[in-house]
C-alpha atoms as a PDB file:
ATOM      1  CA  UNK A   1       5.830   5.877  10.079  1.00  0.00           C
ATOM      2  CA  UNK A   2       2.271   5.229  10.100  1.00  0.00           C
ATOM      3  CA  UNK A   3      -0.515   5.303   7.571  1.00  0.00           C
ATOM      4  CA  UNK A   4      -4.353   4.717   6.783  1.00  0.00           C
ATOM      5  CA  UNK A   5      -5.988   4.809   3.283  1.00  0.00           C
ATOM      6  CA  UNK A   6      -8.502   3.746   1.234  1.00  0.00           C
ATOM      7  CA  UNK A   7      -7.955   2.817  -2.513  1.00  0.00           C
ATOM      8  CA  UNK A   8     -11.001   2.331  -5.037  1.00  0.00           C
ATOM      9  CA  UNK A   9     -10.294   0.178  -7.710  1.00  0.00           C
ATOM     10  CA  UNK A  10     -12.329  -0.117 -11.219  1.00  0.00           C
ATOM     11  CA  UNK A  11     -12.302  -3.462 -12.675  1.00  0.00           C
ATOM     12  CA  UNK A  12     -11.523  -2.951 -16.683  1.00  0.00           C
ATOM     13  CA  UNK A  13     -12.308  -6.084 -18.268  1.00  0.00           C
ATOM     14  CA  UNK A  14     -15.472  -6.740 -19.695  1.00  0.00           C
ATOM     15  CA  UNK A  15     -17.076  -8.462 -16.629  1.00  0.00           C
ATOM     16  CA  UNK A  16     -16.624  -5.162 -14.646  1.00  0.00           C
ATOM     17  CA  UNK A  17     -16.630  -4.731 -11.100  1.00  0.00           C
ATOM     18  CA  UNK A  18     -15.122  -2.942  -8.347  1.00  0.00           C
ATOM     19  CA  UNK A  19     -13.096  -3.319  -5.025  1.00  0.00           C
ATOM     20  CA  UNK A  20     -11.990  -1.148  -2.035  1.00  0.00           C
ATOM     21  CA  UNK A  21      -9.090  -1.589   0.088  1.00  0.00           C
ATOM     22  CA  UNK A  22      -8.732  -0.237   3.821  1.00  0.00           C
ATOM     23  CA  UNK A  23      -5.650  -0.603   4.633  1.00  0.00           C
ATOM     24  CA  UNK A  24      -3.600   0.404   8.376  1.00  0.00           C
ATOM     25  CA  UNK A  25       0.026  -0.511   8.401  1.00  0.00           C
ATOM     26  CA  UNK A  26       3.277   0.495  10.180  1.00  0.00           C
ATOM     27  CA  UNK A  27       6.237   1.167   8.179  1.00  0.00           C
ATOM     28  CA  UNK A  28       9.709   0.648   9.814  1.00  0.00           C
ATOM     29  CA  UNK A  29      12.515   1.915   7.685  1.00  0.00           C
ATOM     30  CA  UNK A  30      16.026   1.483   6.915  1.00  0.00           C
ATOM     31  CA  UNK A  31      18.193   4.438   5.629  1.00  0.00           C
ATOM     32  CA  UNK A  32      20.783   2.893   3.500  1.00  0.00           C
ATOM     33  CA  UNK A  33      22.414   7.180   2.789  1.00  0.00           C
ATOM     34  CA  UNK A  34      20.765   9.886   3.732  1.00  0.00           C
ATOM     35  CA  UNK A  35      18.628  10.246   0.596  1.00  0.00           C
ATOM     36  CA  UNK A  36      17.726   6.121  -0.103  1.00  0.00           C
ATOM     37  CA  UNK A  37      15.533   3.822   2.069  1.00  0.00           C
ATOM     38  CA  UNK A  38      13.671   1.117   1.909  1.00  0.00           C
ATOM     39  CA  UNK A  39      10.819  -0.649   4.173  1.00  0.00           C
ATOM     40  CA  UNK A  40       7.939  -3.275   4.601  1.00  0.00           C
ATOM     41  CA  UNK A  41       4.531  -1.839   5.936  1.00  0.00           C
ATOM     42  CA  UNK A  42       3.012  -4.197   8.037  1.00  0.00           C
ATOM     43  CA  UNK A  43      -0.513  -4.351   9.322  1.00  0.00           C
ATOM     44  CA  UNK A  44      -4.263  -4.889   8.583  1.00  0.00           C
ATOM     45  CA  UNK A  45      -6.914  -4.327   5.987  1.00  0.00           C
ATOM     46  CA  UNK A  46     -10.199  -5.307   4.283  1.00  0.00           C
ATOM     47  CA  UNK A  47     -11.257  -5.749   0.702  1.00  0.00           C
ATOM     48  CA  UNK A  48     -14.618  -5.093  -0.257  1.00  0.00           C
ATOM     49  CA  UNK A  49     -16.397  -6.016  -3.377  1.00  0.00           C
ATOM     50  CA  UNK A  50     -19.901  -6.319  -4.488  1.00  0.00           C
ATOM     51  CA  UNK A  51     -21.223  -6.430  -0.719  1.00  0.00           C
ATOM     52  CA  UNK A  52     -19.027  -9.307   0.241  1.00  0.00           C
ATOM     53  CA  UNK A  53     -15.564  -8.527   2.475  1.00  0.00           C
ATOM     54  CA  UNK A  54     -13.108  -9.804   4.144  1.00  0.00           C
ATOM     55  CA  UNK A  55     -10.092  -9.248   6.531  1.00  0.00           C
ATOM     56  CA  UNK A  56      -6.655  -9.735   5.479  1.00  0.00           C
ATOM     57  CA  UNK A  57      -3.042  -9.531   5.981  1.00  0.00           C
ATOM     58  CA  UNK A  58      -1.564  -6.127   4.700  1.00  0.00           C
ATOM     59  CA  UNK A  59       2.094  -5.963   3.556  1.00  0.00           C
ATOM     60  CA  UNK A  60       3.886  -3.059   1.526  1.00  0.00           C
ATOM     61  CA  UNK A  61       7.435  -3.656   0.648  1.00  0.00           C
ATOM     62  CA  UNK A  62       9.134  -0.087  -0.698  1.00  0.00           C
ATOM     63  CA  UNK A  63      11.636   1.681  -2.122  1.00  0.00           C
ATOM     64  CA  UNK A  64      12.664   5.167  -1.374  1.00  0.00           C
ATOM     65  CA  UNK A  65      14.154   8.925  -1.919  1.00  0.00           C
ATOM     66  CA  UNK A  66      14.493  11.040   0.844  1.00  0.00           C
ATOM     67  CA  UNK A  67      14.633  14.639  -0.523  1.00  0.00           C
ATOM     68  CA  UNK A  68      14.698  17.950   1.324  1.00  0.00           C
ATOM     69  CA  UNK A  69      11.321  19.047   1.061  1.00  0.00           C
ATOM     70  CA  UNK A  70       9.494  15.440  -0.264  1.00  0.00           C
ATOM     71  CA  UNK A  71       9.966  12.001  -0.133  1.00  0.00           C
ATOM     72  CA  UNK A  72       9.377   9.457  -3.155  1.00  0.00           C
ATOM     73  CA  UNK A  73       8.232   6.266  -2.697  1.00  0.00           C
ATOM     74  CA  UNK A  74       7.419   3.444  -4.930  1.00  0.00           C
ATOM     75  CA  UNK A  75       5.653   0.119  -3.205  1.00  0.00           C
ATOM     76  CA  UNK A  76       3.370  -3.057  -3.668  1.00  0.00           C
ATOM     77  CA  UNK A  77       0.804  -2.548  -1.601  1.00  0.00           C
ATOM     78  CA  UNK A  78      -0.857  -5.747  -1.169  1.00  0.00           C
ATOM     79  CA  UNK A  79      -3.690  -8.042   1.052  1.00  0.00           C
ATOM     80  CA  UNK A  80      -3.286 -11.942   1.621  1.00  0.00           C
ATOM     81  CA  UNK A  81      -6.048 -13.968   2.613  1.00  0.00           C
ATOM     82  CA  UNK A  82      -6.128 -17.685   2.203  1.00  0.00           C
ATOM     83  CA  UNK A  83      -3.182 -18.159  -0.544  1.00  0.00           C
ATOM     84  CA  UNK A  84      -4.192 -15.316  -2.546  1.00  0.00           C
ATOM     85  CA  UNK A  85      -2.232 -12.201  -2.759  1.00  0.00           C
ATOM     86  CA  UNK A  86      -4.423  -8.545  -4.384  1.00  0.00           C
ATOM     87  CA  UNK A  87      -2.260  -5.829  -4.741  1.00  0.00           C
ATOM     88  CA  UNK A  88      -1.462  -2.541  -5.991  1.00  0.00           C
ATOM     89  CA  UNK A  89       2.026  -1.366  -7.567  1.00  0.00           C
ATOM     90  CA  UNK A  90       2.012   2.323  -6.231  1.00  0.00           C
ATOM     91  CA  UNK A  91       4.170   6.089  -6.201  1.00  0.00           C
ATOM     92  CA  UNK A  92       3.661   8.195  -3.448  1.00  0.00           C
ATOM     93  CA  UNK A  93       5.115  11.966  -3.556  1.00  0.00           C
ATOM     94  CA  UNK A  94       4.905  13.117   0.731  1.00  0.00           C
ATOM     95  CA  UNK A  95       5.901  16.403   0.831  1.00  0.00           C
ATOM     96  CA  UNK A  96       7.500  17.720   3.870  1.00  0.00           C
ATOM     97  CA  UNK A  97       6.588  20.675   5.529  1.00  0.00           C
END
């Protein structure tokens, strides 16, 4: 599948700060039973922070349960750019219609 998204983050420590992803990525699959899968998004995105941003590689490796009427899904959805990796440990619910 394919998917577009944009996370906000809020920095916590006592510096503060915040970042945005924009992420685009295609997600091939591989169905291990009917109900488990796992896959790697691959694709593009952009971090921005405090007016500056840049362009990165976007990777999501995940794990998955295919259900009848939802999917769960639990991935690291992350941006490289010059040797550093930023990243998000996520849990998607899709429900299926």
């Amino acid at each position: 599948f394919a998917s577009a998204n944009y996370n906000f983050l809020i920095s916590t420590d006592h510096n503060g700060g915040t970042a945005g992803f924009i992420l685009v990525h295609a997600v091939p699959r591989i169905y291990f039973t009917k109900q488990t899968f796992a896959g790697i998004g691959l694709g593009y995105g952009g971090l921005y922070s405090g007016g500056l941003g840049a362009n990165a590689l976007n990777f999501e490796p995940q794990f998955g349960i295919n259900k009848k009427k939802a999917q769960f899904i639990l991935g690291f959805n992350a941006l490289t750019y010059n040797g550093y990796i930023v990243g998000i440990l996520n849990l998607k619910l899709i429900f299926k219609f």
